[in-house]
Protein backbone atom coordinates (compact mmCIF):
# COMPACT_ATOMS: atom_id res chain seq x y z
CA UNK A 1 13.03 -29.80 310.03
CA UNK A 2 15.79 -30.28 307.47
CA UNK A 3 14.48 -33.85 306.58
CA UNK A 4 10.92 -32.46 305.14
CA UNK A 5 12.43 -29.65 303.64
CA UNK A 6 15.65 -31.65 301.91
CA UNK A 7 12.39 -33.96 300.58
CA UNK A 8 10.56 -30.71 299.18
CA UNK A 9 13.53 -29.49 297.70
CA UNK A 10 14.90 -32.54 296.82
CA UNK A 11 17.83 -30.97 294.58
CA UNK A 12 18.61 -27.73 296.79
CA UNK A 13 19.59 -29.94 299.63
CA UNK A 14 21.25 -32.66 298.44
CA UNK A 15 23.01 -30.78 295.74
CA UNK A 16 24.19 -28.54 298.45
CA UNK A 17 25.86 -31.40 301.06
CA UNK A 18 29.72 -30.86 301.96
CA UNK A 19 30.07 -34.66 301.03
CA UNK A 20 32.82 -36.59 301.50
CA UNK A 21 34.50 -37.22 297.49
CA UNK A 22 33.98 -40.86 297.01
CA UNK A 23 35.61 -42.89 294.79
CA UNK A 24 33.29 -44.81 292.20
CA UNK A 25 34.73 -47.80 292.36
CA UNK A 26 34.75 -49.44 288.55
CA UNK A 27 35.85 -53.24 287.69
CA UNK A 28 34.51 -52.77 284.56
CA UNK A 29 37.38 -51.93 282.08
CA UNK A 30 37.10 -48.45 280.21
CA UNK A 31 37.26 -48.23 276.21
CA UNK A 32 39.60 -45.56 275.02
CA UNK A 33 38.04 -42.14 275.27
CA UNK A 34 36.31 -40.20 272.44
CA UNK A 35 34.13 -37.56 271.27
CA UNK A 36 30.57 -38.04 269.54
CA UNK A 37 28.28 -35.12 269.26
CA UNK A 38 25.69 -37.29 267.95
CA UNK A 39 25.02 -39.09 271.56
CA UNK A 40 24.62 -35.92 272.85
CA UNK A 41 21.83 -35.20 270.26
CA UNK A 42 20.40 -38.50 270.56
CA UNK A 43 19.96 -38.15 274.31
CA UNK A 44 17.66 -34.87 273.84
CA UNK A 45 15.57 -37.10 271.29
CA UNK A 46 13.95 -38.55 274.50
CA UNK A 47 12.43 -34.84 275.92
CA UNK A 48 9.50 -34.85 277.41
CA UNK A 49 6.61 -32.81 275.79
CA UNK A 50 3.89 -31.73 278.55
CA UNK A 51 1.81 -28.77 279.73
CA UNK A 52 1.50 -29.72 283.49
CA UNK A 53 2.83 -32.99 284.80
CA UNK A 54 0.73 -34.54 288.06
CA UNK A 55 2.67 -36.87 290.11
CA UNK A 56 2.11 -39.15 293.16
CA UNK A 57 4.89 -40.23 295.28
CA UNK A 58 6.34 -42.38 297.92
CA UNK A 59 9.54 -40.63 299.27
CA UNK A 60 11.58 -42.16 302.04
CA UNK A 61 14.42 -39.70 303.53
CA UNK A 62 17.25 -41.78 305.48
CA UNK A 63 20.42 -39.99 307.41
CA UNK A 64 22.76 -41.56 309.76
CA UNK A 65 20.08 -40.68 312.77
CA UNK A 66 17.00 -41.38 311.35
CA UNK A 67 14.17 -42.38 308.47
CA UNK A 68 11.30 -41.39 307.40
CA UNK A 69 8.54 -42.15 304.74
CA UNK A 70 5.96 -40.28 303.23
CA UNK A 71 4.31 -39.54 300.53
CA UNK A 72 4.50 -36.30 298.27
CA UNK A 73 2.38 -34.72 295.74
CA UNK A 74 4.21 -33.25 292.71
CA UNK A 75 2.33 -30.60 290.18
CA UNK A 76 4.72 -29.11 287.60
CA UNK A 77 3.57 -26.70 284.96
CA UNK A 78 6.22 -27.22 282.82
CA UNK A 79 9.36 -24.04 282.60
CA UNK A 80 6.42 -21.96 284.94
CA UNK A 81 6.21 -23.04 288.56
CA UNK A 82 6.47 -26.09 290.68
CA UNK A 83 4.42 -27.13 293.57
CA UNK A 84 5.47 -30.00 296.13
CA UNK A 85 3.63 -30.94 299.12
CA UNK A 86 5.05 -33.63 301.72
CA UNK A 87 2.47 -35.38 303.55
CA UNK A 88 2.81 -37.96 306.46
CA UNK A 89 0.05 -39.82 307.57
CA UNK A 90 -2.47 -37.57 305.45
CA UNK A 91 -1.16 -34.18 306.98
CA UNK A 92 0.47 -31.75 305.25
CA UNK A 93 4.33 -31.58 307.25
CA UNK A 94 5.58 -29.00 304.37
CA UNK A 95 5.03 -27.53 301.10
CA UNK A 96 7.10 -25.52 298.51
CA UNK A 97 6.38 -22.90 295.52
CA UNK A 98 8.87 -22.76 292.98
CA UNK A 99 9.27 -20.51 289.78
CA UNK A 100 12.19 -19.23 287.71
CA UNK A 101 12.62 -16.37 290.04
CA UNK A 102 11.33 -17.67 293.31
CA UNK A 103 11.38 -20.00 296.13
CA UNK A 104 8.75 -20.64 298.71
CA UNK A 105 8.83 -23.38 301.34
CA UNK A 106 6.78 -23.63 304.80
CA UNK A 107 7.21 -26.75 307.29
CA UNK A 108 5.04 -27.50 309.94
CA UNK A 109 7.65 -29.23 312.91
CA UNK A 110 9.21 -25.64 313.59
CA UNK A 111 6.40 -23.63 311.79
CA UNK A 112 8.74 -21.95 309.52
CA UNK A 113 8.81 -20.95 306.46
CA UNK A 114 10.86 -19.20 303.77
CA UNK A 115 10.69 -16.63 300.76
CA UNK A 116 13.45 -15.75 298.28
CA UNK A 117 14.66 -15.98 295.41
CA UNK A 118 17.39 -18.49 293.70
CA UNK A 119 20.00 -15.82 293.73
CA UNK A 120 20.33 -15.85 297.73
CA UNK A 121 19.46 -19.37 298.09
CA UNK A 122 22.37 -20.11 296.04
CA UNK A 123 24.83 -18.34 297.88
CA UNK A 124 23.25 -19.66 301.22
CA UNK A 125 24.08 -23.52 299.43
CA UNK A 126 27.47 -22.37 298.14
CA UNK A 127 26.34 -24.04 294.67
CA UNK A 128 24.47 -22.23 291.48
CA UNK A 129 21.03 -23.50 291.06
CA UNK A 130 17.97 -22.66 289.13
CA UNK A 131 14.30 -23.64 288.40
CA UNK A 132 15.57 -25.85 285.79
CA UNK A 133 17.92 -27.95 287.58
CA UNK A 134 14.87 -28.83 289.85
CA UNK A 135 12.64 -29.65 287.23
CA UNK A 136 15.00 -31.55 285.13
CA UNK A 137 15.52 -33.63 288.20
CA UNK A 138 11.99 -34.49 288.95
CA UNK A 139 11.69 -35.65 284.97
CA UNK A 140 14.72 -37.83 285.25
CA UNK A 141 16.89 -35.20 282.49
CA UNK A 142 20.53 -33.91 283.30
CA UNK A 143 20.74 -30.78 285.70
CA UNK A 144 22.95 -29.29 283.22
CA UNK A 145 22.25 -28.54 279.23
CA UNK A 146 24.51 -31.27 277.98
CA UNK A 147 24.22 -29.29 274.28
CA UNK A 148 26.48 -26.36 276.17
CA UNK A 149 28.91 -28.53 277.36
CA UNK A 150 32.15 -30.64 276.34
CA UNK A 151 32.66 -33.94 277.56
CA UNK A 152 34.96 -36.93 276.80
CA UNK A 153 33.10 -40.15 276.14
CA UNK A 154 33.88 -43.27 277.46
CA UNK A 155 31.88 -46.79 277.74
CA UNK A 156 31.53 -48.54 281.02
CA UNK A 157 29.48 -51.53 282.33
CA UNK A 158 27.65 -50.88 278.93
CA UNK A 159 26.80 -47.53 279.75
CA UNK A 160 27.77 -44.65 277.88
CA UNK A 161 29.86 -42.28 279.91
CA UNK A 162 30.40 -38.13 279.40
CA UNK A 163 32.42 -36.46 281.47
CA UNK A 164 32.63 -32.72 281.46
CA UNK A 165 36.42 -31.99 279.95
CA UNK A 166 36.29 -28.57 281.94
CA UNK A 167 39.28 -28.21 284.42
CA UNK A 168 37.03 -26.36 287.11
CA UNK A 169 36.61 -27.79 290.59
CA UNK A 170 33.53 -28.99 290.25
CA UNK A 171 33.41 -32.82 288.43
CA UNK A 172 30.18 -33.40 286.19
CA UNK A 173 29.67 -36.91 284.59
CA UNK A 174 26.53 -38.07 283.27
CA UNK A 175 25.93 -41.75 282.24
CA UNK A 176 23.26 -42.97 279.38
CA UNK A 177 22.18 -46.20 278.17
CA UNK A 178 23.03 -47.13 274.87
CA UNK A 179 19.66 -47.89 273.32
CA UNK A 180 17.39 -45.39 273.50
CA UNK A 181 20.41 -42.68 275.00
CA UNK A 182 17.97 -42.18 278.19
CA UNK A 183 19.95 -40.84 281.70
CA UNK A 184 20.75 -43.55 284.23
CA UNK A 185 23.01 -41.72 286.38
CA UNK A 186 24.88 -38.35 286.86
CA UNK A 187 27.64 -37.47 289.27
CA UNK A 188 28.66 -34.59 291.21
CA UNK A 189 31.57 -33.98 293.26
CA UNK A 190 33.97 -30.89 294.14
CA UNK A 191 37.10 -32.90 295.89
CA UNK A 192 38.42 -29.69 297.36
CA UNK A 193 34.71 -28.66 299.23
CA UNK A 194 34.34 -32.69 299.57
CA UNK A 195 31.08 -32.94 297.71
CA UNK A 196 29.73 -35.55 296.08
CA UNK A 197 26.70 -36.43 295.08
CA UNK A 198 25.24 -39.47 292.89
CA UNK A 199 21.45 -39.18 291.05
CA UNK A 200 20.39 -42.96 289.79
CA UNK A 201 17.21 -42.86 287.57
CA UNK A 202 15.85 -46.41 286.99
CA UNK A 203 12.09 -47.86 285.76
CA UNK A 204 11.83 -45.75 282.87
CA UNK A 205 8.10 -45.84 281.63
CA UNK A 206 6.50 -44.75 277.99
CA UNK A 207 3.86 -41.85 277.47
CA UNK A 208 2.47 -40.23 274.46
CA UNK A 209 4.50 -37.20 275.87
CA UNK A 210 7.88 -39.11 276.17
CA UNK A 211 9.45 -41.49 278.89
CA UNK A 212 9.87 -40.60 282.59
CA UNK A 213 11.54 -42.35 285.17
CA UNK A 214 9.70 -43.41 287.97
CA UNK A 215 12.47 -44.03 290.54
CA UNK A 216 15.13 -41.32 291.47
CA UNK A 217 17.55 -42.06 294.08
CA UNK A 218 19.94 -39.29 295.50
CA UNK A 219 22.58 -40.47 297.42
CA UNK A 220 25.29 -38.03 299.42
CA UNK A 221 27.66 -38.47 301.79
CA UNK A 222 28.11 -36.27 303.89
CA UNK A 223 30.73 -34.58 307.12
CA UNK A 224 28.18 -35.95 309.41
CA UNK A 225 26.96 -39.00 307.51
CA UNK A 226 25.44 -40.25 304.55
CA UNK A 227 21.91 -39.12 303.43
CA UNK A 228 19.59 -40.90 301.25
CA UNK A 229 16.41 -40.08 299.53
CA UNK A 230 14.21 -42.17 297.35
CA UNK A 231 11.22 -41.56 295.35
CA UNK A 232 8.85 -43.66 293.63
CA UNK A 233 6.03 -42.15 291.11
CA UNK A 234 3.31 -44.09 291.61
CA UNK A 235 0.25 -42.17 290.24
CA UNK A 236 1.57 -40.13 287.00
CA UNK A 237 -0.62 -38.11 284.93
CA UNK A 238 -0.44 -35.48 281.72
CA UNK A 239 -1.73 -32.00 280.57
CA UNK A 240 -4.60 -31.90 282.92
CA UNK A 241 -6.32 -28.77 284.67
CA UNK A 242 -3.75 -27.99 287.50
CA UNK A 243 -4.11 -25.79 290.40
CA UNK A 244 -0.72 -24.75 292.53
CA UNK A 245 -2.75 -23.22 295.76
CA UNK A 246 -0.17 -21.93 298.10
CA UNK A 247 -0.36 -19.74 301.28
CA UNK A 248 1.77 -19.87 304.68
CA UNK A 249 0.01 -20.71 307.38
CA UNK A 250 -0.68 -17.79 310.03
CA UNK A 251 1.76 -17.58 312.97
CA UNK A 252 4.87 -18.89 311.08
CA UNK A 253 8.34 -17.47 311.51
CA UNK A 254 10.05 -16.32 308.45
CA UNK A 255 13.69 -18.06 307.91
CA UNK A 256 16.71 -15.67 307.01
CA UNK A 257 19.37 -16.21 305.18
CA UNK A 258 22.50 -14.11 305.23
């Protein structure tokens, strides 16, 4: 069950993982750190600008047991509501509903399904997460409002390098090219709760709304293994008439969590 469900809420589950910490390992020397606002302002040039965003995916899921690929449908009504449906084989294995103030999720294997709010869910995941930060992931932008933050700027293998300056147990570091100031990468670890997570966006492509990645890999390693999950867009579309139909199926058991 977890595999469908980790690839319909791609960052609930994987932001969630007790992960081993890992290392990045660098060969690349650092420059001296400093502190430029302006990157920072430069990155949130590149914002999209949409109504509704329709996507078309390939999505592969891969743990230390097993893989899987299939094929997911993404609507997004942009800062509203989210809907994600995982297919395999042309059936519909699970589907999830998500707003600012809600989460919805059935899967087929177990006949499940789920209905909360982010508030619970959070404290089921032991990390703080919000419609945004799943959004922002699907788009390829950082989880977090880099404008809020502080970080201490580096350069390394020719990418520009922020990392939070808050002493807190949880380790953010986001990484941007230095052309156009688009995300390539951003980190996540807590060393203590050994978590660590890595989000690589790659094959950035132009729109009249802005540019979008169209490959997001999530890697975490976790207790019992490492997880991976791909996707690749590979039908992307803008502003069009959307409609986010979503019902549990009869017979399903609801999922609690305490």
């Amino acid at each position: 069950m977890k595999k469908y469900i980790a690839l319909v809420l791609v960052s609930v589950f994987v932001i969630s993982c007790k992960s081993k910490a890992v290392a990045v390992q660098n060969n690349t020397t650092e420059a001296a750190p400093k502190k430029d606002s302006k990157v920072v302002d430069k990155y949130y040039e590149n914002k999209l600008d949409f109504k509704t965003l329709y996507i078309k995916a390939g999505a592969r899921y891969v743990d230390e047991k097993q893989s899987q690929n299939v094929t997911a449908e993404i609507k997004i009504e942009k800062d509203k509501q989210i809907l994600i449906s995982v297919r395999f084989l042309g059936i519909t294995m699970a589907k999830a509903l998500i707003t600012p103030t809600s989460v919805s999720y059935y899967e087929k294997i177990n006949s499940t399904y789920y209905d909360g709010d982010f508030t619970s869910l959070s404290k089921w995941l032991g990390t703080e997460l919000d419609y945004s930060k799943v959004q922002n992931l699907l788009v390829g932008e950082a989880l977090d409002d880099l404008r809020k933050g502080k970080y201490t700027q580096t350069i390394v293998e020719n990418l520009i390098r922020l990392e939070d300056e808050k002493d807190t147990k949880l380790k953010k570091t986001f990484f941007l090219e230095p052309e156009k100031y688009l995300l390539q990468k951003e980190q996540i670890s807590q060393a203590t709760e050994n978590i660590m997570l890595e989000i690589k966006y790659a094959d950035a492509k132009v729109f009249d709304q802005g540019t979008l990645p169209t490959s997001i890999e999530i890697n975490a390693i976790q207790p019992k293994g490492k997880t991976d999950i791909n996707l690749n867009y590979n039908n992307i579309s803008f502003n069009e008439e959307l409609s986010f139909p979503y019902s549990v199926p009869g017979g399903y058991k609801k999922v609690l969590i305490k």
